[in-house]
N, C-alpha and C. Protein backbone atom coordinates (compact mmCIF):
# COMPACT_ATOMS: atom_id res chain seq x y z
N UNK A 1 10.16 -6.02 12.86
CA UNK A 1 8.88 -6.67 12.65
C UNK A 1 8.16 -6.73 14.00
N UNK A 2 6.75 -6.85 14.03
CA UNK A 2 6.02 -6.68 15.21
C UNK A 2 4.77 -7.56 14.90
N UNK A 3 4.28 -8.17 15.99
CA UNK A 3 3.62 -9.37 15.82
C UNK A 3 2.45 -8.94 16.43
N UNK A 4 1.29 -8.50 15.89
CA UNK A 4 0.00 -8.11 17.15
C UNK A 4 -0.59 -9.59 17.02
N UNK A 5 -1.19 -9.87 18.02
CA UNK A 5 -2.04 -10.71 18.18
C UNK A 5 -3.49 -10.36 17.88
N UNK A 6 -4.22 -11.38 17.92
CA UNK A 6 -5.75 -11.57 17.44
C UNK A 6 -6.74 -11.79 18.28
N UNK A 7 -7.47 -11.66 18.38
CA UNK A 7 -8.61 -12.38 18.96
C UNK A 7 -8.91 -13.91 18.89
N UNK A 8 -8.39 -14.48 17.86
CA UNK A 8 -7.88 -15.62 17.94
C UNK A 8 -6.50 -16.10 18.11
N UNK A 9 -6.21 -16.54 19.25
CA UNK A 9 -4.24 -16.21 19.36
C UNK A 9 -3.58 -17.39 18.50
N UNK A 10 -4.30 -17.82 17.25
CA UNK A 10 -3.04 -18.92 16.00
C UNK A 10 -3.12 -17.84 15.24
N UNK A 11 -3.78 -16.85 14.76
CA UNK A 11 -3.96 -15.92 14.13
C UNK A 11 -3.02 -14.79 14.46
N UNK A 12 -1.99 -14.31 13.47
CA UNK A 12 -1.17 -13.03 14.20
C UNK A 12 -0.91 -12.18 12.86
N UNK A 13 -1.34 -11.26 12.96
CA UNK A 13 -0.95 -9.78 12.10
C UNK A 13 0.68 -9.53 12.34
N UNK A 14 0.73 -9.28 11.16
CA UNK A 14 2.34 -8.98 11.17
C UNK A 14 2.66 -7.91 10.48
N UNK A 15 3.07 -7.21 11.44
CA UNK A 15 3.46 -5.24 11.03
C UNK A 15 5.03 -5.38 10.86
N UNK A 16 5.54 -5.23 9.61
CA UNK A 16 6.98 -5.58 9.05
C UNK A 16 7.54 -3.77 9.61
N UNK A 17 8.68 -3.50 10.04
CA UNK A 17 9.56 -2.02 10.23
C UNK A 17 9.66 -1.43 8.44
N UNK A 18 9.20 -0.97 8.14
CA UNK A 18 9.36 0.10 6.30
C UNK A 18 10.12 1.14 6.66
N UNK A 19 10.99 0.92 6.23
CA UNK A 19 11.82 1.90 5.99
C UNK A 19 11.61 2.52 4.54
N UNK A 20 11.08 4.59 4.84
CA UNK A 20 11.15 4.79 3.81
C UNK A 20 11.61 6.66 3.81
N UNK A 21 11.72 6.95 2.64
CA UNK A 21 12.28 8.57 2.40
C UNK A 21 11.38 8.91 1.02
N UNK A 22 12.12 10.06 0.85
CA UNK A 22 11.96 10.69 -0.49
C UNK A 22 11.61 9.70 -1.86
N UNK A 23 12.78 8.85 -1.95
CA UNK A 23 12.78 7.79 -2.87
C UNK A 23 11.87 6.86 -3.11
N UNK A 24 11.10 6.15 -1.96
CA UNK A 24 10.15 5.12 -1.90
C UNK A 24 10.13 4.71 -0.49
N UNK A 25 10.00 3.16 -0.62
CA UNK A 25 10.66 2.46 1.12
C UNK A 25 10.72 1.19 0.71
N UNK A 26 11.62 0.73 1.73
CA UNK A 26 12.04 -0.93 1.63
C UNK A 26 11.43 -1.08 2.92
N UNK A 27 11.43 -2.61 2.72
CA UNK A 27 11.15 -3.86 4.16
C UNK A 27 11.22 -4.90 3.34
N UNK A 28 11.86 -5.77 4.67
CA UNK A 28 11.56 -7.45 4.31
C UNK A 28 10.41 -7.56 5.03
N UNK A 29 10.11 -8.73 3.76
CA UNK A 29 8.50 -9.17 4.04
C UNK A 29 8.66 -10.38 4.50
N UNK A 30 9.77 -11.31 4.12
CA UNK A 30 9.50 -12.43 5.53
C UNK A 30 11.17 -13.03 5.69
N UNK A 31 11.15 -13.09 6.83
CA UNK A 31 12.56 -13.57 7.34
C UNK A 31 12.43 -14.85 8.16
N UNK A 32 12.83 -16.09 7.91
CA UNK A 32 12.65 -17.07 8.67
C UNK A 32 13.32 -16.94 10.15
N UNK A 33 14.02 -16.60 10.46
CA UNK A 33 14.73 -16.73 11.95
C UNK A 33 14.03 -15.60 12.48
N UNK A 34 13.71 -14.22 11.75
CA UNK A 34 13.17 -13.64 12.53
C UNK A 34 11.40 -14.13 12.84
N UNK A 35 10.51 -14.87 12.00
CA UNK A 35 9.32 -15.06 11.94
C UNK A 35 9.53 -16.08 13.13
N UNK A 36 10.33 -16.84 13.00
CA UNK A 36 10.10 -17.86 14.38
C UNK A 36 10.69 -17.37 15.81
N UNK A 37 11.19 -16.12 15.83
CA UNK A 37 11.89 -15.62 17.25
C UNK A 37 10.48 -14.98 17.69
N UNK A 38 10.10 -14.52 16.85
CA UNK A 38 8.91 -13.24 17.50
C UNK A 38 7.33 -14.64 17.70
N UNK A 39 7.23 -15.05 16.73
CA UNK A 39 6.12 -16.13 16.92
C UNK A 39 6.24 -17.03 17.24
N UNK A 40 7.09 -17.74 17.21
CA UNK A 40 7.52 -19.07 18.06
C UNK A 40 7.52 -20.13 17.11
N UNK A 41 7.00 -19.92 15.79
CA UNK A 41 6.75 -21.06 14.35
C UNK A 41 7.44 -21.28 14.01
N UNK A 42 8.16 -22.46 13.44
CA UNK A 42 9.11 -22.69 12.25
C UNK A 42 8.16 -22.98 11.13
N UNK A 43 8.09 -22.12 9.61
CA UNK A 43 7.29 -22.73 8.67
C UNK A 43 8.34 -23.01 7.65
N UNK A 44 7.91 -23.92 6.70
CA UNK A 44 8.64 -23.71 5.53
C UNK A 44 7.64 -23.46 4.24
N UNK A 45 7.97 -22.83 3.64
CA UNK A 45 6.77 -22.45 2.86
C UNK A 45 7.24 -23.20 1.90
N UNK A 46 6.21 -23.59 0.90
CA UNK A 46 6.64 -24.37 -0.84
C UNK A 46 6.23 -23.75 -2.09
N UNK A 47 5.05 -22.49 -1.47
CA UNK A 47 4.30 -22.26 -2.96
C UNK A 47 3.91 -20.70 -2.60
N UNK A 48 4.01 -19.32 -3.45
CA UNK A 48 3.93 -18.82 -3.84
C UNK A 48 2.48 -18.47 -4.18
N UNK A 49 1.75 -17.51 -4.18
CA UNK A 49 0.72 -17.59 -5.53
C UNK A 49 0.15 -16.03 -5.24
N UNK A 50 -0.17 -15.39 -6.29
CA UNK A 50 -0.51 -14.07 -6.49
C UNK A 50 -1.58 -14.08 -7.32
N UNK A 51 -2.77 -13.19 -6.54
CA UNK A 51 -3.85 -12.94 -7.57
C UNK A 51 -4.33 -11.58 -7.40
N UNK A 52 -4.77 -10.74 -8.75
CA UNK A 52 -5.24 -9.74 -9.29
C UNK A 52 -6.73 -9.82 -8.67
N UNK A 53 -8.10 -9.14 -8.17
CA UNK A 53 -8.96 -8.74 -8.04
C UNK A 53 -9.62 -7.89 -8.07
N UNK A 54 -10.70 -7.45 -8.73
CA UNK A 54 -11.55 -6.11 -8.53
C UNK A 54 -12.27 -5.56 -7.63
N UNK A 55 -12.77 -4.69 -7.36
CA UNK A 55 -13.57 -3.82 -5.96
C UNK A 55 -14.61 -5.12 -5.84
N UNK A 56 -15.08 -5.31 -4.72
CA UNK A 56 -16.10 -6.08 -4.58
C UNK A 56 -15.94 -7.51 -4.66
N UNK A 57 -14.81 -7.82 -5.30
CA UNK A 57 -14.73 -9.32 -5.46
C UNK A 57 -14.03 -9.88 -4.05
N UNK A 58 -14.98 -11.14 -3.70
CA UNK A 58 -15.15 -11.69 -2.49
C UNK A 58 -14.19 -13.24 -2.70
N UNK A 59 -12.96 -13.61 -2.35
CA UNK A 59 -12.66 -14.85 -2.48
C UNK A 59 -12.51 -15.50 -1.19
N UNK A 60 -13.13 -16.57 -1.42
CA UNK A 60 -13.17 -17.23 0.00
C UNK A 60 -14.46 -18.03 0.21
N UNK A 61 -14.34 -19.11 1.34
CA UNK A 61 -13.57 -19.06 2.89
C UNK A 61 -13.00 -20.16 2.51
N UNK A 62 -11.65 -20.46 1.65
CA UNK A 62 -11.01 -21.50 1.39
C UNK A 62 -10.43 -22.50 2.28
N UNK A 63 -10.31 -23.75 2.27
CA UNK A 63 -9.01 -24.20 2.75
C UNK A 63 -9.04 -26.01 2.85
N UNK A 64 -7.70 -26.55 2.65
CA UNK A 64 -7.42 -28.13 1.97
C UNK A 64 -7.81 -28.61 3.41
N UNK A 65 -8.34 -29.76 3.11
CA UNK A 65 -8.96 -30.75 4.42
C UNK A 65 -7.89 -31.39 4.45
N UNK A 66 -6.85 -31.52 3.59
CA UNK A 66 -5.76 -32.75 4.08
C UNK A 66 -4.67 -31.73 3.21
N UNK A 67 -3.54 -31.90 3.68
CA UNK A 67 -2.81 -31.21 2.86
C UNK A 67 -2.69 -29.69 3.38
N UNK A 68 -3.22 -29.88 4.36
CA UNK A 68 -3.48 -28.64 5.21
C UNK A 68 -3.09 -27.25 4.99
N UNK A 69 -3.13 -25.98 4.32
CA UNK A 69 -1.87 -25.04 4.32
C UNK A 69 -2.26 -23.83 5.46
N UNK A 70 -0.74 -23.52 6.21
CA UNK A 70 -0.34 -22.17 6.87
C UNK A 70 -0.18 -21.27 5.69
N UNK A 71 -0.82 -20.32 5.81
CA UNK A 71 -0.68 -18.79 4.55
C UNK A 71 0.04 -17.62 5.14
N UNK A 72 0.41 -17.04 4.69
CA UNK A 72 1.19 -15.61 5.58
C UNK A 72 0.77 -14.51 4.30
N UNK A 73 -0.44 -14.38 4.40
CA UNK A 73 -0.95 -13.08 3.12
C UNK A 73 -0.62 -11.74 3.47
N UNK A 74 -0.37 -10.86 2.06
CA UNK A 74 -0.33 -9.96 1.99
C UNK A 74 -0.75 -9.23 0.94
N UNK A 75 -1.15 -7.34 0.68
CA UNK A 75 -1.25 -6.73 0.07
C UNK A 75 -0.27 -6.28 -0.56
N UNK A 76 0.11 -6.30 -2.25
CA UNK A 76 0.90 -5.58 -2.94
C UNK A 76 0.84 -4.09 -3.54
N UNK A 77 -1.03 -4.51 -3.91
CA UNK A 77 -1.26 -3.27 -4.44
C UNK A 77 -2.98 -3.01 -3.52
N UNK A 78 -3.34 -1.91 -3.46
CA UNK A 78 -4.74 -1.78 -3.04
C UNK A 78 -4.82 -2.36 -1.37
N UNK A 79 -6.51 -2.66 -1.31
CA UNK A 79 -6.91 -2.97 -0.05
C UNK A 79 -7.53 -4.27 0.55
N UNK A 80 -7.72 -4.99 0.70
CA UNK A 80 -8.28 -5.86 1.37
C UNK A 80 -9.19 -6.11 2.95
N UNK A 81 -10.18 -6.66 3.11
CA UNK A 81 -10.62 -7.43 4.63
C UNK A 81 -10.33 -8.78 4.32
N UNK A 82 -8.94 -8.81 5.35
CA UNK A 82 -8.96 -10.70 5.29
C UNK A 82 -9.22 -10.97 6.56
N UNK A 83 -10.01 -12.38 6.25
CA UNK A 83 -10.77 -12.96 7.27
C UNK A 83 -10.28 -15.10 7.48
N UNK A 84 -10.45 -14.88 8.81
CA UNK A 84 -9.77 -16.62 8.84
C UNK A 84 -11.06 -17.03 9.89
N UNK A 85 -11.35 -18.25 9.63
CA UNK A 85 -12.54 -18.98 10.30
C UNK A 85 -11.34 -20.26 10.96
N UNK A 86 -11.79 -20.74 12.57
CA UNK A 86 -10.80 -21.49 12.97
C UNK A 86 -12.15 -22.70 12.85
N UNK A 87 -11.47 -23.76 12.41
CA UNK A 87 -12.72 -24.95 11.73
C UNK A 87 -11.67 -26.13 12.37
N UNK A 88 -11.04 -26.03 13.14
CA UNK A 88 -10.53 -27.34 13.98
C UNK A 88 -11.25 -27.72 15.45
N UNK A 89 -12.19 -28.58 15.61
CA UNK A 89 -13.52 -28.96 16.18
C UNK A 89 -13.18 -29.16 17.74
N UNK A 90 -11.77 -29.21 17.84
CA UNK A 90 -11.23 -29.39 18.81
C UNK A 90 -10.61 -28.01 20.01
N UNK A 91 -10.76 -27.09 19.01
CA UNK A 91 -10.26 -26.09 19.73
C UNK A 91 -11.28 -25.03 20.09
N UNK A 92 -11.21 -24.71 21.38
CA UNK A 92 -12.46 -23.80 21.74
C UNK A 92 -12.18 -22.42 21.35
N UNK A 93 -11.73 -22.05 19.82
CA UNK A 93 -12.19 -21.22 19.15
C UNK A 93 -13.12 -21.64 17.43
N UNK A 94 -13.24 -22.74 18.05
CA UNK A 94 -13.96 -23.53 16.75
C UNK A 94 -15.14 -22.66 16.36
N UNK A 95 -15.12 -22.18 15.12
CA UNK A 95 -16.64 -21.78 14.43
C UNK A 95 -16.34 -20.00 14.08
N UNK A 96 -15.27 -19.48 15.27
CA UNK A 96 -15.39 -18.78 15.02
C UNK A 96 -14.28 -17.51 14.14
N UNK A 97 -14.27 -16.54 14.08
CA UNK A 97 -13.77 -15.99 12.79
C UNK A 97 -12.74 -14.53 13.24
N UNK A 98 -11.47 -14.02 12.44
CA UNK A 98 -11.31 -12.38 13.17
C UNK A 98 -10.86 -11.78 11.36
N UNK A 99 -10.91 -10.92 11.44
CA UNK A 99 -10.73 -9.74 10.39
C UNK A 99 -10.18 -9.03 10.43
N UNK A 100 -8.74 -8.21 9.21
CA UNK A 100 -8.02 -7.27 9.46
C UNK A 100 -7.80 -7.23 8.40
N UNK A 101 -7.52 -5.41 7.91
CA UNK A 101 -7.55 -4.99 6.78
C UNK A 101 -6.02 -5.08 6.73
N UNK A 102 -6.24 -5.29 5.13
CA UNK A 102 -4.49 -5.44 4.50
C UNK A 102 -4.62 -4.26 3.35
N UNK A 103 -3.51 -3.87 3.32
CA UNK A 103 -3.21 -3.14 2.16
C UNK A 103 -1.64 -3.06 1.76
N UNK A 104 -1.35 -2.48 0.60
CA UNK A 104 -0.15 -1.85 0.10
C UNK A 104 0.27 -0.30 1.28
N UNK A 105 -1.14 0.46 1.68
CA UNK A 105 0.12 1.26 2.48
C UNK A 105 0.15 0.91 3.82
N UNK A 106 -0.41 0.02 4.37
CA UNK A 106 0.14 -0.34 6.02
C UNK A 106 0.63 -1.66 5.42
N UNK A 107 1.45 -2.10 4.63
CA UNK A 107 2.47 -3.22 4.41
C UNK A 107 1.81 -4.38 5.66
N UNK A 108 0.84 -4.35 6.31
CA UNK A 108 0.44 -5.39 7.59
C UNK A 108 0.54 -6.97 6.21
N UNK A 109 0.61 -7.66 7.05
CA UNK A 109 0.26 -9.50 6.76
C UNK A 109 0.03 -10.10 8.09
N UNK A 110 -1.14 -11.30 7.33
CA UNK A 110 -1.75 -11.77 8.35
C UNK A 110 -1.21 -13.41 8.11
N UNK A 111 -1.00 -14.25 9.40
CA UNK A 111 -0.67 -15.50 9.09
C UNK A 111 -1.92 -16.53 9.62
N UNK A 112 -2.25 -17.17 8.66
CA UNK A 112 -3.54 -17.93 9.05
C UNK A 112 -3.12 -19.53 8.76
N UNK A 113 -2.93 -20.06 10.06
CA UNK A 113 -2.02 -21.09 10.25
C UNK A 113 -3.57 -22.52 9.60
N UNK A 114 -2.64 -23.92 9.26
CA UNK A 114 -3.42 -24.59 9.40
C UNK A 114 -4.97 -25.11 9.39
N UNK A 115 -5.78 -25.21 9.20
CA UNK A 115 -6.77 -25.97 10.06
C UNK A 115 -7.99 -24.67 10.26
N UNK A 116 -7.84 -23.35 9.46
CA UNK A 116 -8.64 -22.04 9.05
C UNK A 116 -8.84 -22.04 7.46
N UNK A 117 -10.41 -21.59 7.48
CA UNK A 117 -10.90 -21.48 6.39
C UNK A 117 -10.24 -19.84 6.25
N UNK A 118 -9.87 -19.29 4.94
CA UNK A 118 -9.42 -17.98 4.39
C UNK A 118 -10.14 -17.15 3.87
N UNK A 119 -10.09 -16.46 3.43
CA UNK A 119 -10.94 -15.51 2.46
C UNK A 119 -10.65 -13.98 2.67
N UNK A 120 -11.15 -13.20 1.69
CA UNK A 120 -10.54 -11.74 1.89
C UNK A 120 -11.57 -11.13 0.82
N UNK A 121 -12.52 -9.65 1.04
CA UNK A 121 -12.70 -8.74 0.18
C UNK A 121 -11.81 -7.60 0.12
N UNK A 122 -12.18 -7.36 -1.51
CA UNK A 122 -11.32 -6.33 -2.13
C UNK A 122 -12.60 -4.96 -2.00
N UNK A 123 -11.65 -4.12 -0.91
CA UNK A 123 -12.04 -2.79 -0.88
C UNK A 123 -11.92 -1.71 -2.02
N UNK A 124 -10.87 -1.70 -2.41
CA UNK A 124 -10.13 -0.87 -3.40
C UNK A 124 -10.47 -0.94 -4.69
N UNK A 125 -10.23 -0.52 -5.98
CA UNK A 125 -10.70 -0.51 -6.96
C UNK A 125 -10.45 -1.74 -7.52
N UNK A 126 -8.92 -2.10 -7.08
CA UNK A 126 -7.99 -3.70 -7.48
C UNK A 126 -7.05 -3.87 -6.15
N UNK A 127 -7.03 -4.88 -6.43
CA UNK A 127 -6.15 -5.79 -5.16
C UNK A 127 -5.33 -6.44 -5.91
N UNK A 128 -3.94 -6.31 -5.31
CA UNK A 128 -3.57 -7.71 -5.63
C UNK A 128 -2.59 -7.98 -4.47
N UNK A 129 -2.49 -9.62 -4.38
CA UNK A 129 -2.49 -10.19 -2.89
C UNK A 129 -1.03 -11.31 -3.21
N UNK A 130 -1.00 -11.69 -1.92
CA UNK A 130 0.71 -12.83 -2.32
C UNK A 130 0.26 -13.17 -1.24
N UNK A 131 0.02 -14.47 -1.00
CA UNK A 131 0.44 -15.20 0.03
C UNK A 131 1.36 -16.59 -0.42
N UNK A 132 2.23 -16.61 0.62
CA UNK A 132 3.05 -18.20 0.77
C UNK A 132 2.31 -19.36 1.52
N UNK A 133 3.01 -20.29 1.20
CA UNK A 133 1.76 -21.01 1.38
C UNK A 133 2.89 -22.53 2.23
N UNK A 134 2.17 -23.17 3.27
CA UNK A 134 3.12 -24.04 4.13
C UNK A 134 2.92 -25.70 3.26
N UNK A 135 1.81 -25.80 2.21
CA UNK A 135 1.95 -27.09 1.82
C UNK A 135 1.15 -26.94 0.27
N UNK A 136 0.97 -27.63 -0.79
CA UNK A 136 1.08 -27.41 -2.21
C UNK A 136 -0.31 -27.09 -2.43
N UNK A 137 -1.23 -26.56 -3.49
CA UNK A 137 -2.32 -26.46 -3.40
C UNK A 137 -2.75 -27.56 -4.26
N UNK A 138 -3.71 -28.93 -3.69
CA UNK A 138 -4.51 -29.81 -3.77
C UNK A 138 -5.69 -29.57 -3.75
N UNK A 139 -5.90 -29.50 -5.27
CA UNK A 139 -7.63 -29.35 -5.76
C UNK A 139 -8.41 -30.45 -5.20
N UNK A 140 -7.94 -31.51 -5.09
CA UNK A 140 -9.17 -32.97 -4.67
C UNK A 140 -9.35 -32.79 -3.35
N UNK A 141 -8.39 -31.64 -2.46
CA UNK A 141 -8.52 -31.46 -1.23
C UNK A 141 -9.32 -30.35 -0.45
N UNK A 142 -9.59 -29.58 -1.88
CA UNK A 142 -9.85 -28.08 -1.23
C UNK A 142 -11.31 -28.41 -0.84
N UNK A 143 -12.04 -27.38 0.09
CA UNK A 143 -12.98 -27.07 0.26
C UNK A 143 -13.27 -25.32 0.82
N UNK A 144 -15.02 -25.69 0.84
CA UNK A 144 -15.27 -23.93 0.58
C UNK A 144 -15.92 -24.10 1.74
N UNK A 145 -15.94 -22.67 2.84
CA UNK A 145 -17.11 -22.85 3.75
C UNK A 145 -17.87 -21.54 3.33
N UNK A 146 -19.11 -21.92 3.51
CA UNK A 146 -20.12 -20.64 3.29
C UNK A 146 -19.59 -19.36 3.39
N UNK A 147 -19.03 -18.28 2.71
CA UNK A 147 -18.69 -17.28 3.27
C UNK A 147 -19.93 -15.78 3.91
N UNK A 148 -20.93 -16.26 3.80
CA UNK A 148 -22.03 -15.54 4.54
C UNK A 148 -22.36 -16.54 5.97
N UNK A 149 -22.41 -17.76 6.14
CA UNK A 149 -22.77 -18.32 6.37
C UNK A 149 -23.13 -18.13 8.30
N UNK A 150 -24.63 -17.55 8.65
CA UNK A 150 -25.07 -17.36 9.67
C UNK A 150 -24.49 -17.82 11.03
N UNK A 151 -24.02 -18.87 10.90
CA UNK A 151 -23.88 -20.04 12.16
C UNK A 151 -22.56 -19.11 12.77
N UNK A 152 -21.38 -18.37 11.53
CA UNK A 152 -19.86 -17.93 11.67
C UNK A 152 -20.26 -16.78 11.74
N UNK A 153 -20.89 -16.16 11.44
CA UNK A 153 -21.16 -14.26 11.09
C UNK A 153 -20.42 -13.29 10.68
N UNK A 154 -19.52 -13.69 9.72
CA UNK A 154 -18.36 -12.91 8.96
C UNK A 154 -19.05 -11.25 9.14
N UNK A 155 -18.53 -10.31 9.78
CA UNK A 155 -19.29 -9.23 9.58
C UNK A 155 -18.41 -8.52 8.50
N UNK A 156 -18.91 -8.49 7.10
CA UNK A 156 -17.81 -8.28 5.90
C UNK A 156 -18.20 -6.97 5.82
N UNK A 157 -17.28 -6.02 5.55
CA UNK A 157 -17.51 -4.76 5.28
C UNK A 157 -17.90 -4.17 4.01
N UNK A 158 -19.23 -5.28 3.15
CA UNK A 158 -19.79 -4.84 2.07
C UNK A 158 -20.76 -3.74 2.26
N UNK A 159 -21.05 -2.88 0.83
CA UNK A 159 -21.56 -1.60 0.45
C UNK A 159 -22.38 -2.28 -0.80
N UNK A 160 -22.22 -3.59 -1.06
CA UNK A 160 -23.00 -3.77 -2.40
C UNK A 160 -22.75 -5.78 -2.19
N UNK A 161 -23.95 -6.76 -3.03
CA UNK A 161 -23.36 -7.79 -3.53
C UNK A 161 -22.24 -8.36 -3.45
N UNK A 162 -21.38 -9.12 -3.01
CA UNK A 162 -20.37 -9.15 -3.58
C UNK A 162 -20.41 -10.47 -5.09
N UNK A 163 -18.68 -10.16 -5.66
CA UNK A 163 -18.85 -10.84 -6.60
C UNK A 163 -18.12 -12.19 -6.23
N UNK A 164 -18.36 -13.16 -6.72
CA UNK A 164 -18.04 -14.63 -5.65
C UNK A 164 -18.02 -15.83 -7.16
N UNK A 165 -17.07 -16.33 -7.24
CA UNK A 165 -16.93 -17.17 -8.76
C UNK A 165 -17.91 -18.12 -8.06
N UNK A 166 -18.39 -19.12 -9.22
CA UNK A 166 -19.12 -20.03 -9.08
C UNK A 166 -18.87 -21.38 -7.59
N UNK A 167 -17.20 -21.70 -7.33
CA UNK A 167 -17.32 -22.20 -6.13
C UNK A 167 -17.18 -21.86 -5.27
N UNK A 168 -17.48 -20.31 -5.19
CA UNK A 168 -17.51 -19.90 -3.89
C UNK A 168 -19.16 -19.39 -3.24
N UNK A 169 -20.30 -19.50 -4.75
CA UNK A 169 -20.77 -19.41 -4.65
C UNK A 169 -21.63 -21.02 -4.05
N UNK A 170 -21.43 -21.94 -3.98
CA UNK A 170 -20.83 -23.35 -3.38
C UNK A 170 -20.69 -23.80 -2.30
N UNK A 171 -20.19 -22.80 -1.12
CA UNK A 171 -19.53 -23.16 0.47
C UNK A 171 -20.22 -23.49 1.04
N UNK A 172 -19.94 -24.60 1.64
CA UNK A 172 -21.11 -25.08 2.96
C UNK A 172 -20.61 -24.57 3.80
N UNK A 173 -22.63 -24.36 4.50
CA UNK A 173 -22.23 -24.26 6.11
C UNK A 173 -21.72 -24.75 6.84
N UNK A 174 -20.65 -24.02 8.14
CA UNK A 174 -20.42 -25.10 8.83
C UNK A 174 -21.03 -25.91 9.76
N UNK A 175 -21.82 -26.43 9.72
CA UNK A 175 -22.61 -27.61 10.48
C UNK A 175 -22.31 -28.73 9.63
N UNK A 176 -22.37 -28.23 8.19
CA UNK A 176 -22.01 -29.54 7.17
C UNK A 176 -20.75 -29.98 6.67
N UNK A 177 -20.00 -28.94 6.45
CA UNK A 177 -18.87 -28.75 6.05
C UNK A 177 -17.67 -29.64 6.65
N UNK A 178 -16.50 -30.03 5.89
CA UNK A 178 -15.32 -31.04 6.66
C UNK A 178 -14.52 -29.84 7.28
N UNK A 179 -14.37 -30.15 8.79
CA UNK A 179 -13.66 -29.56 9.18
C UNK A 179 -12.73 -30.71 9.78
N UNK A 180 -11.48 -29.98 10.91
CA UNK A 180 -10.69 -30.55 11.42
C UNK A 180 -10.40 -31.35 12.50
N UNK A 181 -10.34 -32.42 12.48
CA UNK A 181 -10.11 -32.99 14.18
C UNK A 181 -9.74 -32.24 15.45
C-alpha cells in the first residue's frame, strides 16, 4: 500500500499493491495495522455503505456537524471525481478543497478524515462507490455545503448540468454553513 499525500496533508490517497494475471487481481482494500503504520491513524470504522450512481450524478458536499465521520472511499465499479472541503475554522486550510479521481481500474481510495465536507461526480456511465465510515450516519446531524459554491471553487470536471437530489440541491454556502471549531 502507498500513501500519496494531498494538497491538503489530512487528506491522503491511498494506492493499495493489486496483484494481478491472466485470471483477474486481488488486493486488500484496508488493513488496520497496515493503515496506521503508513498514516499514522488508528480508525475504527462502524458502518459500511454502498451506492449505485449514473453519469453525471453529483453527490455531495456532505458531512455530520456532530457525530463527525472519517470516510476511506472507494470505486468498485466505474469512475468518479472525489472531492473533500476542509470546513474546520481553525485550521489554515479552512474553506478550501482537493480532488482525485477514483475508479475500479486504478483501485486508488481517498481518506477524508473528520471535520470535511465530501462529495464525488460520476464520470462513467455508473459508479458504484463503498466507503467506511469512522462514526454512524446521523440524519439530525448531517449537513450540505453548496457544492458549486463560489467562496470554495470546486473546479468539477462537468461536460453538462449535473444531476443533484433535492438536498443537495439545498447546500449552503460556506459563509453560512455549520462548520467546525
Amino acid at each position: 500500500m502507498k500513501v500519496i499525500h494531498t494538497a491538503l496533508p489530512d487528506v491522503l490517497v491511498i494506492e493499495p499493491k493489486v496483484f494481478g494475471d491472466e485470471r483477474g487481481f486481488f488486493y486488500e482494500s484496508f488493513n488496520a495495522q497496515k493503515f496506521q503504520t503508513l498514516t499514522g491513524l488508528q480508525v475504527d470504522f462502524v458502518q459500511d455503505n454502498h451506492s449505485l450512481s449514473g453519469k453525471n450524478v453529483l453527490r455531495g458536499m456532505h458531512y455530520q456537524i456532530r457525530q463527525a465521520q472519517g470516510k476511506l472511499v472507494r470505486v468498485i465499479a466505474g469512475e468518479v471525481y472525489d472531492v473533500a472541503v476542509d470546513l474546520r475554522k481553525g485550521s489554515a486550510q479552512f474553506g478550501k478543497w482537493v480532488g482525485a479521481t477514483l475508479s475500479a481500474e486504478n483501485h486508488r481510495q481517498m481518506w477524508i478524515p473528520p471535520g470535511f465536507a465530501h462529495g464525488f461526480l460520476v464520470m462513467s456511465d455508473k459508479a458504484e462507490f463503498l466507503y467506511k465510515t469512522t462514526d454512524y450516519w446521523a440524519p439530525e446531524h448531517e449537513r450540505c455545503l453548496m457544492w458549486n459554491d463560489p467562496d470554495v471553487g470546486i473546479d468539477w470536471p462537468l461536460m453538462e448540468a449535473p444531476i443533484l437530489s433535492a438536498k443537495d440541491q439545498l447546500g449552503k454556502r460556506i459563509d453560512v454553513a455549520e462548520t467546525f471549531a
